[in-house]
C-alpha atoms as a PDB file:
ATOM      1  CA  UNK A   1       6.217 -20.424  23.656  1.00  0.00           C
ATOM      2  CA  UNK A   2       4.056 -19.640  20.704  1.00  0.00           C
ATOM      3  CA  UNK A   3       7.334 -18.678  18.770  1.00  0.00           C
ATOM      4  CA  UNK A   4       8.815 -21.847  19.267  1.00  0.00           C
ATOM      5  CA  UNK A   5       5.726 -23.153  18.012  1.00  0.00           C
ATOM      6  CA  UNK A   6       5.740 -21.276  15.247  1.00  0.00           C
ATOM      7  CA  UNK A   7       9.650 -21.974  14.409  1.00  0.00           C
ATOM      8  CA  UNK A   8       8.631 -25.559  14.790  1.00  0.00           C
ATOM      9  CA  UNK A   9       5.465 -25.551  12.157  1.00  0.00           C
ATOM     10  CA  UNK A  10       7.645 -23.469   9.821  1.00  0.00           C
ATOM     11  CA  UNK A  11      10.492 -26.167   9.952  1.00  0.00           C
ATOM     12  CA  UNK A  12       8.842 -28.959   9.322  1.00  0.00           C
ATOM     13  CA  UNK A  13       5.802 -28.293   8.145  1.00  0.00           C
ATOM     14  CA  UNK A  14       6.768 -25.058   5.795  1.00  0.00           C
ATOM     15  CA  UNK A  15       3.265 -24.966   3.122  1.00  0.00           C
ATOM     16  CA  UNK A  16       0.804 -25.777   5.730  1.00  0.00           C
ATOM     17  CA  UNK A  17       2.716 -23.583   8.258  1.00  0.00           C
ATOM     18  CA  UNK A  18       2.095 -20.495   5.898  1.00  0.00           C
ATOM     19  CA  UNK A  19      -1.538 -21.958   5.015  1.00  0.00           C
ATOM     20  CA  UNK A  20      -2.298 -21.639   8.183  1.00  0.00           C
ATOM     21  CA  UNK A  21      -1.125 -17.654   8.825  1.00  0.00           C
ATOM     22  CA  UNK A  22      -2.628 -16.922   5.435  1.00  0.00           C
ATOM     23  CA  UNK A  23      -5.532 -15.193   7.523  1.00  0.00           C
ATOM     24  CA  UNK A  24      -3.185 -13.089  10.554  1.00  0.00           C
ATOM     25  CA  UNK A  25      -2.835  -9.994  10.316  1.00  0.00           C
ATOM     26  CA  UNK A  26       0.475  -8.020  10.252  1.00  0.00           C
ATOM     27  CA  UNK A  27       1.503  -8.171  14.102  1.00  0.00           C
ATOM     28  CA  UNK A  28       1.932 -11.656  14.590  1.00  0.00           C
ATOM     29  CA  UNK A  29       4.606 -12.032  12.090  1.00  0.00           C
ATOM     30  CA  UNK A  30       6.343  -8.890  12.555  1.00  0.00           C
ATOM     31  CA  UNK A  31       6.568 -10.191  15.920  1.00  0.00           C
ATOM     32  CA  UNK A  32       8.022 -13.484  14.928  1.00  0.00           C
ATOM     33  CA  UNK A  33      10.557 -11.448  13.063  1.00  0.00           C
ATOM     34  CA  UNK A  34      11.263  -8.762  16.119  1.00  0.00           C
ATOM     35  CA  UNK A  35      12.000 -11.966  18.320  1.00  0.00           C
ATOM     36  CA  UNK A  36      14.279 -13.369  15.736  1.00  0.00           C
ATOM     37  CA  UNK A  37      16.319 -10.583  15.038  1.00  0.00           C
ATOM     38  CA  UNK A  38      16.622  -9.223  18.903  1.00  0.00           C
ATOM     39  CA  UNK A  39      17.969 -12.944  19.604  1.00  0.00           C
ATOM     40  CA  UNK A  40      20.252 -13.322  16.612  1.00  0.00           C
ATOM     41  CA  UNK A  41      21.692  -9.310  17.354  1.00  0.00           C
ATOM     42  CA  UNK A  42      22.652 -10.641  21.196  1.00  0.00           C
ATOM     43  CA  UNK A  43      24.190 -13.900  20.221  1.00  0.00           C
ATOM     44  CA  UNK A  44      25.980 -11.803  17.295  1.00  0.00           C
ATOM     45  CA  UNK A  45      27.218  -9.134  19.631  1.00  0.00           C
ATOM     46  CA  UNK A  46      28.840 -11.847  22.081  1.00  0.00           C
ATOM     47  CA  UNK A  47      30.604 -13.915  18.850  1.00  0.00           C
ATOM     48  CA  UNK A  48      31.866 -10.454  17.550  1.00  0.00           C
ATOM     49  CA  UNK A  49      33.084  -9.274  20.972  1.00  0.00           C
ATOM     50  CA  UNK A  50      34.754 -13.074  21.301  1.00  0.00           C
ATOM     51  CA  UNK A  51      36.316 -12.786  17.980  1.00  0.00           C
ATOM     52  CA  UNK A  52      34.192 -13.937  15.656  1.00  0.00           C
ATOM     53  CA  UNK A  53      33.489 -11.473  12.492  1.00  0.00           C
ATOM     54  CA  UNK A  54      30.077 -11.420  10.980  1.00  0.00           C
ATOM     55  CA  UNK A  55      30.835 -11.946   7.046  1.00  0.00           C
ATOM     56  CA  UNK A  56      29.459 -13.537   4.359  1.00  0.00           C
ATOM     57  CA  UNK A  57      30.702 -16.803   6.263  1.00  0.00           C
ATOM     58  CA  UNK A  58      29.632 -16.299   9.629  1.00  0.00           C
ATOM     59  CA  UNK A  59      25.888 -14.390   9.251  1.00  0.00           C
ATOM     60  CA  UNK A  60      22.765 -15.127   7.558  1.00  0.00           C
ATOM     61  CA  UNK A  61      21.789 -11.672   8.292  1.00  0.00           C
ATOM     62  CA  UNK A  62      22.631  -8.995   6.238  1.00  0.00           C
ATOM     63  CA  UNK A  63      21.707  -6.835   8.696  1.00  0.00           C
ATOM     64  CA  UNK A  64      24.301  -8.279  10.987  1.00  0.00           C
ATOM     65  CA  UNK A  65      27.313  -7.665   8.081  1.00  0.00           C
ATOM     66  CA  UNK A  66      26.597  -4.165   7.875  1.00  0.00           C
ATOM     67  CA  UNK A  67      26.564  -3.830  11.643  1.00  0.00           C
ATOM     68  CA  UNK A  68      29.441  -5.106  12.069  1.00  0.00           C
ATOM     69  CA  UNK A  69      31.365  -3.357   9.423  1.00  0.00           C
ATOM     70  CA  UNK A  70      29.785  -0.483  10.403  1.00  0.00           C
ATOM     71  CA  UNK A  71      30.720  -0.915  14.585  1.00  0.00           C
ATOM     72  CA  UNK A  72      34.325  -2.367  12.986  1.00  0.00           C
ATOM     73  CA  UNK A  73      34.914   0.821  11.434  1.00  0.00           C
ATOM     74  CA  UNK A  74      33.152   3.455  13.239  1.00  0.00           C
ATOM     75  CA  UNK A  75      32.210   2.855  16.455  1.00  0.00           C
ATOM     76  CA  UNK A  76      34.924   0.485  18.063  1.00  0.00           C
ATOM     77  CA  UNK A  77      37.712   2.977  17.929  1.00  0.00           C
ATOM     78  CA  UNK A  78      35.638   5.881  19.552  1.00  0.00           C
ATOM     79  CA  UNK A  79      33.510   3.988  22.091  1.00  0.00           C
ATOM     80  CA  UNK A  80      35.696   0.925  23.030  1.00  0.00           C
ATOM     81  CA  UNK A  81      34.427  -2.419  24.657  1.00  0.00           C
ATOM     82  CA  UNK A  82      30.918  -0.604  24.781  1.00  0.00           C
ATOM     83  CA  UNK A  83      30.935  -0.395  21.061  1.00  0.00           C
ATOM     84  CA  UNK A  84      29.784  -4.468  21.262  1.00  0.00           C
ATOM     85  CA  UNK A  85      26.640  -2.832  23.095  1.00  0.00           C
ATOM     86  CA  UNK A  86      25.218  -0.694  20.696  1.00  0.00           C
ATOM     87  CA  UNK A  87      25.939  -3.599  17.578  1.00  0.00           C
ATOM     88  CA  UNK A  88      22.432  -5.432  18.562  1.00  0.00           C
ATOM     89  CA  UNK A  89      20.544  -1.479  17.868  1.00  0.00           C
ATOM     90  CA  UNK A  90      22.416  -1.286  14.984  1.00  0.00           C
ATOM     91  CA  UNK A  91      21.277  -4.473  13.700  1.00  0.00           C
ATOM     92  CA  UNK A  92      17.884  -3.809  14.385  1.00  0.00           C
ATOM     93  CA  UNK A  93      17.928  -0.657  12.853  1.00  0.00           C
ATOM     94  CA  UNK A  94      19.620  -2.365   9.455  1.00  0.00           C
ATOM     95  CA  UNK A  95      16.793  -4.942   9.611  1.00  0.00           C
ATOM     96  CA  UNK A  96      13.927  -3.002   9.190  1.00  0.00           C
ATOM     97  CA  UNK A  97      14.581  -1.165   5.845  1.00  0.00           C
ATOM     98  CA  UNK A  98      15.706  -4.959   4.702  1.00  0.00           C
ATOM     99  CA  UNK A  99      12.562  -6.243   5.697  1.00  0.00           C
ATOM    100  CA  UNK A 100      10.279  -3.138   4.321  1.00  0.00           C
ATOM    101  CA  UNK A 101      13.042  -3.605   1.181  1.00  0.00           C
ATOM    102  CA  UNK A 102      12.493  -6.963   0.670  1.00  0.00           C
ATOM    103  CA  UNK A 103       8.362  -7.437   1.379  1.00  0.00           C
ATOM    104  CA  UNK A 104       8.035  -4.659  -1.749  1.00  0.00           C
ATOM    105  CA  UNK A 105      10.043  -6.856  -3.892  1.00  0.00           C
ATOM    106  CA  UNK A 106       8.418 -10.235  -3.181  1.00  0.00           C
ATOM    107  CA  UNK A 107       5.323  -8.377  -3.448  1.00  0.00           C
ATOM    108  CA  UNK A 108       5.814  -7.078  -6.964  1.00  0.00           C
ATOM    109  CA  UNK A 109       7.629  -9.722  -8.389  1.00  0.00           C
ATOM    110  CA  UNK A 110       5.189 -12.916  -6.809  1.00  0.00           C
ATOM    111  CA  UNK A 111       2.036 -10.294  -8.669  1.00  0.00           C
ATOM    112  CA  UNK A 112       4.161 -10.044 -11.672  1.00  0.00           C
ATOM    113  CA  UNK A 113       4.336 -13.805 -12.020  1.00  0.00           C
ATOM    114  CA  UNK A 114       0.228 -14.097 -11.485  1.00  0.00           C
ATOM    115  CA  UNK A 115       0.186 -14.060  -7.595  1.00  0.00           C
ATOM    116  CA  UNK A 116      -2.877 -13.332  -5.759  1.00  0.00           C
ATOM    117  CA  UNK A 117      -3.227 -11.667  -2.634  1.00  0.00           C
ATOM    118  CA  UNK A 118      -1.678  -8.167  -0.744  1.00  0.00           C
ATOM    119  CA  UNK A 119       1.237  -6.780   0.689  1.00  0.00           C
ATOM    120  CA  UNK A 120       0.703  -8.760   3.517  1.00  0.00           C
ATOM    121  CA  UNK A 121       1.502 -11.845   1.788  1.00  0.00           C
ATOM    122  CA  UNK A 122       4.998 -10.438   0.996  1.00  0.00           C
ATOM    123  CA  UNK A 123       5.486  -9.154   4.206  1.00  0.00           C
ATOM    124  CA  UNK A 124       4.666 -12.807   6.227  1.00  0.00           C
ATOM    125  CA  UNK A 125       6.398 -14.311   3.363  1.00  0.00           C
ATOM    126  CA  UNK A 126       9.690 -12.302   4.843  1.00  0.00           C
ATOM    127  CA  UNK A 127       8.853 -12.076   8.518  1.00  0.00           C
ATOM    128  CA  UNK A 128       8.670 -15.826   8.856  1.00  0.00           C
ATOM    129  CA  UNK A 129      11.273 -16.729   6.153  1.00  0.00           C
ATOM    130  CA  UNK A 130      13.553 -15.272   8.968  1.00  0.00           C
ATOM    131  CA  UNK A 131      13.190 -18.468  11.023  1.00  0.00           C
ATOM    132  CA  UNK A 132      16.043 -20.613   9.959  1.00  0.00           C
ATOM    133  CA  UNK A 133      18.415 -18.162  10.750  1.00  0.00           C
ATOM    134  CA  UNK A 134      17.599 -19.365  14.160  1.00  0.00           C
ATOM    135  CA  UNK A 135      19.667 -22.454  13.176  1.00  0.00           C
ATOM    136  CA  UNK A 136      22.751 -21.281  13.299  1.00  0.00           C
ATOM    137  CA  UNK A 137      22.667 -17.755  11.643  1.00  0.00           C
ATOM    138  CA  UNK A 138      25.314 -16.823  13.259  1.00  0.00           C
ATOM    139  CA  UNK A 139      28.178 -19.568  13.482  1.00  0.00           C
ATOM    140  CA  UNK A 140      30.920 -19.784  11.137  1.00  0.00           C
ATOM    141  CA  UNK A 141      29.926 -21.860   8.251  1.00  0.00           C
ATOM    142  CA  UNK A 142      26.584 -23.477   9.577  1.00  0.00           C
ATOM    143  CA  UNK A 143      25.548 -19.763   8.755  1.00  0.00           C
ATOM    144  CA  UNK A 144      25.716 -20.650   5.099  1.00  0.00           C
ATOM    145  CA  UNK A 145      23.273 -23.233   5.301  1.00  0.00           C
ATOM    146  CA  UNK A 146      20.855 -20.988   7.335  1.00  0.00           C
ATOM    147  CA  UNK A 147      20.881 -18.354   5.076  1.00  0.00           C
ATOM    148  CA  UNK A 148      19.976 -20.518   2.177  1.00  0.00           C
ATOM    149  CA  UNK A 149      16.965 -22.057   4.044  1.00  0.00           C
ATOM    150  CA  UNK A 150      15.991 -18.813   4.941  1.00  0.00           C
ATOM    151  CA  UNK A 151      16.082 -17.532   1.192  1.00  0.00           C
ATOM    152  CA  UNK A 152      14.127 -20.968   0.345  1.00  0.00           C
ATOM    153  CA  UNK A 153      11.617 -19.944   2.438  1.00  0.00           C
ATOM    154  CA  UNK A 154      11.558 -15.844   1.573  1.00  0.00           C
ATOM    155  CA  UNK A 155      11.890 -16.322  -2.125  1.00  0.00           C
ATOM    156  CA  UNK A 156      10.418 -19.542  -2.649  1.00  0.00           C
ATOM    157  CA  UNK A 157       8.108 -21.761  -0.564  1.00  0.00           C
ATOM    158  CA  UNK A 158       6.808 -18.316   1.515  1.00  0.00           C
ATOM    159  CA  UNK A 159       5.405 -16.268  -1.617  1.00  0.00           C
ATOM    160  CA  UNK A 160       4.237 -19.695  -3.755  1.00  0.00           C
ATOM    161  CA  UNK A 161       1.789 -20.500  -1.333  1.00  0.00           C
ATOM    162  CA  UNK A 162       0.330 -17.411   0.091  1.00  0.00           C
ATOM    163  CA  UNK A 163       0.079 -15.606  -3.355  1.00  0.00           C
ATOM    164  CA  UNK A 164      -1.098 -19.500  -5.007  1.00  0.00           C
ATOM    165  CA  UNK A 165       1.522 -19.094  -7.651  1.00  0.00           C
ATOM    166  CA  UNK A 166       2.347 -22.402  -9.955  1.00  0.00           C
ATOM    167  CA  UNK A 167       4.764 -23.761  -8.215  1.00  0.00           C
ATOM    168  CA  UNK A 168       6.963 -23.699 -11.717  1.00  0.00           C
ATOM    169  CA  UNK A 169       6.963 -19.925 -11.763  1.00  0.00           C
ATOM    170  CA  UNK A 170       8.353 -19.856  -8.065  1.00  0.00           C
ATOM    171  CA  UNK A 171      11.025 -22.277  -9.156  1.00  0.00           C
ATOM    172  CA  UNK A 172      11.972 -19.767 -11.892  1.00  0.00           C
ATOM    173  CA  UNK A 173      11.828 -16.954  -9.528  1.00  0.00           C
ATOM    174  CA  UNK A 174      13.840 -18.600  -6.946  1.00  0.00           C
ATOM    175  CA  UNK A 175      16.521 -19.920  -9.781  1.00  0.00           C
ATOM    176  CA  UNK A 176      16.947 -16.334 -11.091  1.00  0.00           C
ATOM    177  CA  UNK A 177      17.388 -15.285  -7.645  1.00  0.00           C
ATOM    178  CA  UNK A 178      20.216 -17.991  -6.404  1.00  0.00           C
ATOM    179  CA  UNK A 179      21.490 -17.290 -10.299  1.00  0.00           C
ATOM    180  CA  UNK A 180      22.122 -13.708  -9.612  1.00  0.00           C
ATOM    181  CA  UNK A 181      23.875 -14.321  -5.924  1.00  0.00           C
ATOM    182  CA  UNK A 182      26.229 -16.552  -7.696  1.00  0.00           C
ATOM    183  CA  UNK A 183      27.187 -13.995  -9.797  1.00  0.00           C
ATOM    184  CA  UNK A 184      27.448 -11.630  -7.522  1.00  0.00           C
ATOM    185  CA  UNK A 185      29.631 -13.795  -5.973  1.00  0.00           C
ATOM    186  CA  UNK A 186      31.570 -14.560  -7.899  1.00  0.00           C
ATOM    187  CA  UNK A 187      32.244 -11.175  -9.183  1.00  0.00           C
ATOM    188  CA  UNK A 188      32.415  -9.036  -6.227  1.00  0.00           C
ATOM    189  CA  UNK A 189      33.143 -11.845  -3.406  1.00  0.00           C
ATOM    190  CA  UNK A 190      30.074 -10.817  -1.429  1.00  0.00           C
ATOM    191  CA  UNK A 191      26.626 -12.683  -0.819  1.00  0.00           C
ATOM    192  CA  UNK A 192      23.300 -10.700  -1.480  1.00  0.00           C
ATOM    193  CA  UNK A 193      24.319  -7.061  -2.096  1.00  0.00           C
ATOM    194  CA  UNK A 194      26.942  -6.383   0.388  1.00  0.00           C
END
């Protein structure tokens, strides 16, 4: 119950909601994220197994793309039906560099810009920014608006207030950030890297 709590703070409430974790430790948001992504692998593994892909269009999740590509190509012609079992691992296991990946680069860019605080910032800052992928992170198209208010809350409203940045310097940050997705976009016909 205390996740749905949590889930609840963070959606409505997102700058007191990470005021008022500025002072947990590690475990409480790496739990938050470990409940996220074990639901959002499950649901994922069903859709795929029903006939839904996870792209760019269907998954907030990175780690759910590569899975899937990776099952797609690898796994379903050797292991069958029972290929749709080991996706969820294999989304976990692509989560966890991501996260460790992405609370190194919040970290150094939020300091760069005149944040206070520790790694721990970064890390709560993507733990919890995971949260409204739980709205639909893994339906076709409603994904796309997860996603975003996930990298809102990552990139953006996360990082500004547990490292006190100005809240024009996280705009900046944040505009880069959407800037460079676009072009990625646009150029490759991927979202974020992949």
């Amino acid at each position: 119950m205390k996740i749905l709590q949590k889930l609840l703070g963070l959606l409505t409430d997102p700058k007191g909601f990470f005021e008022s974790v500025r002072s947990e430790g590690w475990k409480p948001s790496f739990r938050f994220f470990l409940y996220v992504t074990i639901f959002i692998s499950l649901i994922t593994s069903v859709l795929t197994f029903l006939g839904i892909e996870s792209t760019d269009l269907t998954s907030s999740y990175q780690a759910q793309i590569m899975a899937y590509n990776y099952m797609k190509s690898n796994l379903l012609n050797i292991y069958g039906v029972y290929a749709y079992v080991i996706e969820p691992l294999l989304i976990l296991a692509f989560s966890a560099p991501i996260l460790i990946f992405l609370t190194l680069l919040l970290h150094v860019i939020y300091r760069l810009i005149g944040g206070e605080g520790s790694l721990l910032n970064a890390w709560k800052a993507a733990c919890y920014g995971l949260g409204p992928c739980l709205l639909g992170g893994f339906l076709p198209y409603v994904s796309l608006f997860a996603a975003f208010y996930s990298f809102a809350m990552q990139f953006y409203l996360g990082p500004m207030t547990l490292y006190k940045v100005k809240e024009g310097r996280a705009i900046v940050v944040f505009s880069a950030f959407i800037a460079l997705a676009f072009i990625e976009m646009f150029a490759f016909g991927t979202t974020v890297g992949f």
